[in-house]
PDB file of N, CA and C in Angstrom:
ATOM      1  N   UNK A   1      25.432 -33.540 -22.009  1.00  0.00           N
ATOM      2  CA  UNK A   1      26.010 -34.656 -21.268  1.00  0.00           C
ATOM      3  C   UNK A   1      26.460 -34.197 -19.877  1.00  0.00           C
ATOM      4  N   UNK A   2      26.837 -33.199 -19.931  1.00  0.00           N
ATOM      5  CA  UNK A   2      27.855 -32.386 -18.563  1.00  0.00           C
ATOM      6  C   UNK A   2      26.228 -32.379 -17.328  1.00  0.00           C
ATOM      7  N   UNK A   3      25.336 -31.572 -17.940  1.00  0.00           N
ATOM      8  CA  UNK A   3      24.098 -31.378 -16.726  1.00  0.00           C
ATOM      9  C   UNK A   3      23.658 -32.811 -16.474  1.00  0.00           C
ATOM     10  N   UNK A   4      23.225 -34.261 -17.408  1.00  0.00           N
ATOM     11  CA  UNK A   4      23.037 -35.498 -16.571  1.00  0.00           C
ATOM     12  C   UNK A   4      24.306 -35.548 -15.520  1.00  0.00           C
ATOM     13  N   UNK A   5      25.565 -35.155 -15.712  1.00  0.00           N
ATOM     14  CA  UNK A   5      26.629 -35.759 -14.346  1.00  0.00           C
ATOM     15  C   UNK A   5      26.138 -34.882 -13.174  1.00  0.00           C
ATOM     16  N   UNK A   6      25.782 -33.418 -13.571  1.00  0.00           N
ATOM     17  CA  UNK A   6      25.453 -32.749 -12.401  1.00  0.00           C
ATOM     18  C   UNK A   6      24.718 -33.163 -12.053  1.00  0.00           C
ATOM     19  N   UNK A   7      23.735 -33.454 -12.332  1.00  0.00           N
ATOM     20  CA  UNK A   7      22.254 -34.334 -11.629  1.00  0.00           C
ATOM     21  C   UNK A   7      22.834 -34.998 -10.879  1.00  0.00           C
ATOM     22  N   UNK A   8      23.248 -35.755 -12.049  1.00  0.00           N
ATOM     23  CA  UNK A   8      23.859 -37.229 -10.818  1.00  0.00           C
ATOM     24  C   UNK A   8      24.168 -37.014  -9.454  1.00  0.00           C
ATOM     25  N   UNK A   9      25.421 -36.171  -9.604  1.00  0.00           N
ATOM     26  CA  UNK A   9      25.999 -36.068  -8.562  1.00  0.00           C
ATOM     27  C   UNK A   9      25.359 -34.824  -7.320  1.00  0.00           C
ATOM     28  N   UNK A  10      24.013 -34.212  -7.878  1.00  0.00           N
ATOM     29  CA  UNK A  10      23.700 -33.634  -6.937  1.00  0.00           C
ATOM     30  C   UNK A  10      22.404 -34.584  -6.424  1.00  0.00           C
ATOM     31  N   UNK A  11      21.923 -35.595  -7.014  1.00  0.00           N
ATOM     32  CA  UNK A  11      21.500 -36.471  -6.392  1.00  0.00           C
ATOM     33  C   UNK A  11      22.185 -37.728  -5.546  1.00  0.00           C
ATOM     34  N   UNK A  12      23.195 -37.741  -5.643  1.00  0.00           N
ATOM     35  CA  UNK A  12      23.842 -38.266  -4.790  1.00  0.00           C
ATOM     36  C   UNK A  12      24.070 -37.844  -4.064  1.00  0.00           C
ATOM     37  N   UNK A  13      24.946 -36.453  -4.148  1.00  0.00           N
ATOM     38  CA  UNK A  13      24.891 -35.826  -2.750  1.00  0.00           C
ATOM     39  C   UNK A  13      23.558 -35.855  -1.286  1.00  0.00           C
ATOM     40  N   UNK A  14      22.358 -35.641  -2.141  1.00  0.00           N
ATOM     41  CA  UNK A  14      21.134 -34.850  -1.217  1.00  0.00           C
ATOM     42  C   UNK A  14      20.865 -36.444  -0.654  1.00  0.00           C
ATOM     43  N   UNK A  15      20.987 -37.622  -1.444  1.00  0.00           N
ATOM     44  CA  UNK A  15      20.893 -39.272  -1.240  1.00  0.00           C
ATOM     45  C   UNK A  15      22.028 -39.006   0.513  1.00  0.00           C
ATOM     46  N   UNK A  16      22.872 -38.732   0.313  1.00  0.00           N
ATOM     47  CA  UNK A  16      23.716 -38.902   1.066  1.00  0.00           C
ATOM     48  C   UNK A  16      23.572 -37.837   2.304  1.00  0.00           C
ATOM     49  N   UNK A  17      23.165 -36.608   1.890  1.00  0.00           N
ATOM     50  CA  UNK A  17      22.369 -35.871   2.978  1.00  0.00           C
ATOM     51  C   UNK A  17      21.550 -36.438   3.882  1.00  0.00           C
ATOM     52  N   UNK A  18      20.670 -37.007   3.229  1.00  0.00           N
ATOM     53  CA  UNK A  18      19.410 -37.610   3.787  1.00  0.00           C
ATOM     54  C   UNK A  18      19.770 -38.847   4.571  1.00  0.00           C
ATOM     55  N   UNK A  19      20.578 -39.434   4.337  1.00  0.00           N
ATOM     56  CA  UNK A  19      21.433 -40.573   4.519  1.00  0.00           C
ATOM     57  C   UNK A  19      21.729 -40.261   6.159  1.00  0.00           C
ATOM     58  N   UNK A  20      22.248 -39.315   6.362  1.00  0.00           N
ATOM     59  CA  UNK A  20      23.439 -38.162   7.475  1.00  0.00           C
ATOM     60  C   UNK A  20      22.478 -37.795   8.302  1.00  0.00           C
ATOM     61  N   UNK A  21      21.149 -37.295   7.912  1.00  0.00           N
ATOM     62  CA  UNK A  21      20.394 -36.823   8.806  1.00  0.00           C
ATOM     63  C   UNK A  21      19.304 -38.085   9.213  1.00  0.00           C
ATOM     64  N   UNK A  22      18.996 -39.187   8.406  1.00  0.00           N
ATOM     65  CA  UNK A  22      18.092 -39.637   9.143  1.00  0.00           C
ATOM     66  C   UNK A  22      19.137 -40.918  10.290  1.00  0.00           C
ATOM     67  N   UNK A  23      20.256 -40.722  10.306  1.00  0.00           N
ATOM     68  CA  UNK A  23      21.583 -41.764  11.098  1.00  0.00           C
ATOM     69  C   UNK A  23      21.367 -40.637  12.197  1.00  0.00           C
ATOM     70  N   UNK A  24      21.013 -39.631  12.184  1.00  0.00           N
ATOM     71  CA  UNK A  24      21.622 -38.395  13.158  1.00  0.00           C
ATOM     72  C   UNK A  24      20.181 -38.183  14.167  1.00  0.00           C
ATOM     73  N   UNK A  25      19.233 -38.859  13.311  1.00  0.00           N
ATOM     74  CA  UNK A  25      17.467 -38.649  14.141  1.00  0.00           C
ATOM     75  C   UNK A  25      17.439 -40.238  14.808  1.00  0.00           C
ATOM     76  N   UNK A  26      18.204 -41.124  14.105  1.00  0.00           N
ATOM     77  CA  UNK A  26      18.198 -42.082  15.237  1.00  0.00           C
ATOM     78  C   UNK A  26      18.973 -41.820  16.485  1.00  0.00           C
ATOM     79  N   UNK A  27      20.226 -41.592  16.514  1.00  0.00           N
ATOM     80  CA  UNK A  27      20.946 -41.167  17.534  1.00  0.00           C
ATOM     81  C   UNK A  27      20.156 -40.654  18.327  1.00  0.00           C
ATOM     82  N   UNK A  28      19.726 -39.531  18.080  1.00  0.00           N
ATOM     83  CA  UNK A  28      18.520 -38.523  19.263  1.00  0.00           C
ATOM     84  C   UNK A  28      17.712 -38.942  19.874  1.00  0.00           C
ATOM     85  N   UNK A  29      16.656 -40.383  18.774  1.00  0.00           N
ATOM     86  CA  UNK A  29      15.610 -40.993  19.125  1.00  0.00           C
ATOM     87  C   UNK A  29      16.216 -41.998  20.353  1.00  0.00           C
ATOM     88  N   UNK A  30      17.567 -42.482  20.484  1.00  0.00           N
ATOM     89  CA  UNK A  30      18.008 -43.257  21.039  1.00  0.00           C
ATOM     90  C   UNK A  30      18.381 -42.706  22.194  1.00  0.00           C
ATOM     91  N   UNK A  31      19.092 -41.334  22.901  1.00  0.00           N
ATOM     92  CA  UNK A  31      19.742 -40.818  23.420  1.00  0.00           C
ATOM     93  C   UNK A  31      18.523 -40.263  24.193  1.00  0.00           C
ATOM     94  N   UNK A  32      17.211 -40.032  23.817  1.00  0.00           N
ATOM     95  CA  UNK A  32      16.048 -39.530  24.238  1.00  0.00           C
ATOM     96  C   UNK A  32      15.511 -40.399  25.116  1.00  0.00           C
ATOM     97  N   UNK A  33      15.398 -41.765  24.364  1.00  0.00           N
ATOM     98  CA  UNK A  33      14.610 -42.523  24.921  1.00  0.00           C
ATOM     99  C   UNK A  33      15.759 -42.938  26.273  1.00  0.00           C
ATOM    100  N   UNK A  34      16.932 -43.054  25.987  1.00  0.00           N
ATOM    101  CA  UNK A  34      17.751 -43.545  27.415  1.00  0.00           C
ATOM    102  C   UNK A  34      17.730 -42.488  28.452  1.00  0.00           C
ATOM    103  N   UNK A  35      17.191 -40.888  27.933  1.00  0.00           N
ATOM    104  CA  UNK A  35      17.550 -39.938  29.051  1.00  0.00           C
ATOM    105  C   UNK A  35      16.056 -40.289  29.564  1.00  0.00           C
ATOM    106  N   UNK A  36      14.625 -40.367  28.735  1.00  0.00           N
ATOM    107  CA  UNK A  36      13.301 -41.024  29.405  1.00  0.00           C
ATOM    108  C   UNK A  36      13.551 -41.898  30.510  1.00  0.00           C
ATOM    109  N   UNK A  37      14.079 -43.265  30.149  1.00  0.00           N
ATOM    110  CA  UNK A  37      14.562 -44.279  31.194  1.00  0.00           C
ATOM    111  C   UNK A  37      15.218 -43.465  32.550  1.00  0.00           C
ATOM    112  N   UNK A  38      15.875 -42.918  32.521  1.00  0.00           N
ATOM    113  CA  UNK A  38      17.054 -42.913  33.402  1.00  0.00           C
ATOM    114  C   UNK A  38      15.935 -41.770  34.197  1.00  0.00           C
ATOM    115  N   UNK A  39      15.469 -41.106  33.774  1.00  0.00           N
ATOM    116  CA  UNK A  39      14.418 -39.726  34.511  1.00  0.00           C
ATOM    117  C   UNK A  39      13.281 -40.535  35.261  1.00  0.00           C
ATOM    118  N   UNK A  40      12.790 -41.935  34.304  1.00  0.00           N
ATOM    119  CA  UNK A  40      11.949 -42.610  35.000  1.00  0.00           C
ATOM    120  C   UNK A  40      12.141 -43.173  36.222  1.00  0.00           C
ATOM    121  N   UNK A  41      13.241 -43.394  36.343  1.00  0.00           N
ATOM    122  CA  UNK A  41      13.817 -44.551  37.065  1.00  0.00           C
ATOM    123  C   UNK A  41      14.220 -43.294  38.299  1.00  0.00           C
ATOM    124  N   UNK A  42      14.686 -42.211  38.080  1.00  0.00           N
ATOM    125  CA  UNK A  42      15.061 -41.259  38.981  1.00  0.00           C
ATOM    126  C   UNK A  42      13.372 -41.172  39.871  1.00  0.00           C
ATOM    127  N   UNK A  43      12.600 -40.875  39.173  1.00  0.00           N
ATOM    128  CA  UNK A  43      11.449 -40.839  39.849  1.00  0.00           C
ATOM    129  C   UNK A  43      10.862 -41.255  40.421  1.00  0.00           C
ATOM    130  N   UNK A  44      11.250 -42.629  40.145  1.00  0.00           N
ATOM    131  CA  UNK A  44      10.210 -43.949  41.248  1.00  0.00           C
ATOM    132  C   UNK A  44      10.944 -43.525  42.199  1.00  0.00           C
ATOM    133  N   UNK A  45      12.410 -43.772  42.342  1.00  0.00           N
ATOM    134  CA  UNK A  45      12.928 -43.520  43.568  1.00  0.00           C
ATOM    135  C   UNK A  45      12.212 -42.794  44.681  1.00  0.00           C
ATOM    136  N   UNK A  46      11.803 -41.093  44.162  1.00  0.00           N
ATOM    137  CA  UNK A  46      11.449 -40.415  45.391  1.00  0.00           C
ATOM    138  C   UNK A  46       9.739 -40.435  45.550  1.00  0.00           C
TER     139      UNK A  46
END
């Protein structure tokens, strides 16, 4: 009975890992694409 809770809860955990990192690859994807913009926009300028 004790190793199904460990499961559990180490599948919850890695659920929740995964959770953390794919919130953390949007951020980047987002922060990327605004530093793209802003480099673009620097460029037309000159």
């Amino acid at each position: 009975m004790e190793k199904d809770g460990v499961t559990n809860f180490n599948l919850d955990y890695f659920i929740r890992l995964v959770k953390i990192a794919q919130a953390a690859d949007k951020e980047r994807d987002q922060r990327l694409e605004k530093e793209k913009i802003i480099k673009s926009g620097i460029h037309s300028r000159f």
